[in-house]
Protein backbone atom coordinates (compact mmCIF):
# COMPACT_ATOMS: atom_id res chain seq x y z
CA UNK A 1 162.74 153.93 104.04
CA UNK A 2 159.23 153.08 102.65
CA UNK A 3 158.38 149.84 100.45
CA UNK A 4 155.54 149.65 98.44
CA UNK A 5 153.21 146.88 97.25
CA UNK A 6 151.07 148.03 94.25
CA UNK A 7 149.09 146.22 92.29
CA UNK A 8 148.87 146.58 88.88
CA UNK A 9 147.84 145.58 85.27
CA UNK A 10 150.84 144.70 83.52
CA UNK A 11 153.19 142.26 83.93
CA UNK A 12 156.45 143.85 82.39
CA UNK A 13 157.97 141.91 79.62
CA UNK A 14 162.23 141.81 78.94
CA UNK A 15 161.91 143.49 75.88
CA UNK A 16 164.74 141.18 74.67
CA UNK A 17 164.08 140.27 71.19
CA UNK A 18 166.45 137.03 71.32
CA UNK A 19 164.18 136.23 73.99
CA UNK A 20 161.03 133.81 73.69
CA UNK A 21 157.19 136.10 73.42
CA UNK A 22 156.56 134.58 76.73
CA UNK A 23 159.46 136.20 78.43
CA UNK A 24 159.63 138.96 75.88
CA UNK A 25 156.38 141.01 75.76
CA UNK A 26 154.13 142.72 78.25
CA UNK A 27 151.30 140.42 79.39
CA UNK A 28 147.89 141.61 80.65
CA UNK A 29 147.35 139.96 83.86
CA UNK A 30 147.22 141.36 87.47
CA UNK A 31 150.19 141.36 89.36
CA UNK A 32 152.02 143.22 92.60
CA UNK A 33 155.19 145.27 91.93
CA UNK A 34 157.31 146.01 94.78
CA UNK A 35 158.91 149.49 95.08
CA UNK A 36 161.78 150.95 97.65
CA UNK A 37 162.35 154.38 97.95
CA UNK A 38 165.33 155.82 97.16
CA UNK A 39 167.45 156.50 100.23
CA UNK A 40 169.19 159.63 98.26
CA UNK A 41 165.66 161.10 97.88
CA UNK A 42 166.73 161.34 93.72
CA UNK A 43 164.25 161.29 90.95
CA UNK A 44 162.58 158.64 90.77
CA UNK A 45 161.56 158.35 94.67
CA UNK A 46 160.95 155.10 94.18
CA UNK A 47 162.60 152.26 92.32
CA UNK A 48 161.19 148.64 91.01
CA UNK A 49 162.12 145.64 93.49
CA UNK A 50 160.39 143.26 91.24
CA UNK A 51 156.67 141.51 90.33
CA UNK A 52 154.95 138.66 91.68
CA UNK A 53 151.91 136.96 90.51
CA UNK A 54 150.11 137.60 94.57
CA UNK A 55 150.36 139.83 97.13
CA UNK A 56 151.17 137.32 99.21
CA UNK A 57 154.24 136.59 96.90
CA UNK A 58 155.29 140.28 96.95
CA UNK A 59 155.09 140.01 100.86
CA UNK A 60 157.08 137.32 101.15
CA UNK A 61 159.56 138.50 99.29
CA UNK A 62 160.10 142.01 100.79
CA UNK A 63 160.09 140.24 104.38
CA UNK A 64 162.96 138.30 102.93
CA UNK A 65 165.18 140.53 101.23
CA UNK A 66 164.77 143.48 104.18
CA UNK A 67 164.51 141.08 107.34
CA UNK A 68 163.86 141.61 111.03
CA UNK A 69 163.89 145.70 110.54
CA UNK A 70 160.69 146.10 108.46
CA UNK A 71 157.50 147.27 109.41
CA UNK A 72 154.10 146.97 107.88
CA UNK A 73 151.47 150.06 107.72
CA UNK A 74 148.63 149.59 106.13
C-alpha cells in the first residue's frame, strides 16, 4: 500500500474546548502529514497517520511504524 508525506500549511488543532489554545486550535505553520492508503480501497483512499514539524520527522516515523517492508519512491 502507498504512504504519503505531504507537506502542508496547517498544523491541525484537537478541537477540544477543555483543552489549552495551544493544543486546541489550528496553527499556521508548515508541517508534513503522513497518509496510508486504505487497504479496502474505501472512500477516503487515504487516511491521516499523523503530523510532524520536518520531513525528516515524518520519515522517521513511517520507517518506524511500517519497518523492514517499506519502500521509498520519490
Amino acid at each position: 500500500l502507498e504512504v504519503r508525506i505531504v507537506r502542508q500549511q496547517c498544523w491541525y488543532g484537537t478541537g477540544d474546548v477543555e483543552d489549552p489554545p495551544a493544543l486546541r486550535d489550528d496553527r499556521d505553520v508548515e508541517c508534513f502529514r503522513v497518509l496510508f492508503e486504505t487497504a479496502d480501497g474505501g472512500e477516503p483512499p487515504f487516511t491521516g497517520g499523523g503530523q510532524h514539524l520536518t520531513v525528516d520527522g515524518a520519515i522517521h516515523a513511517v520507517e518506524a511504524l511500517v519497518g523492514a517492508t517499506l519502500q521509498w519512491n520519490d
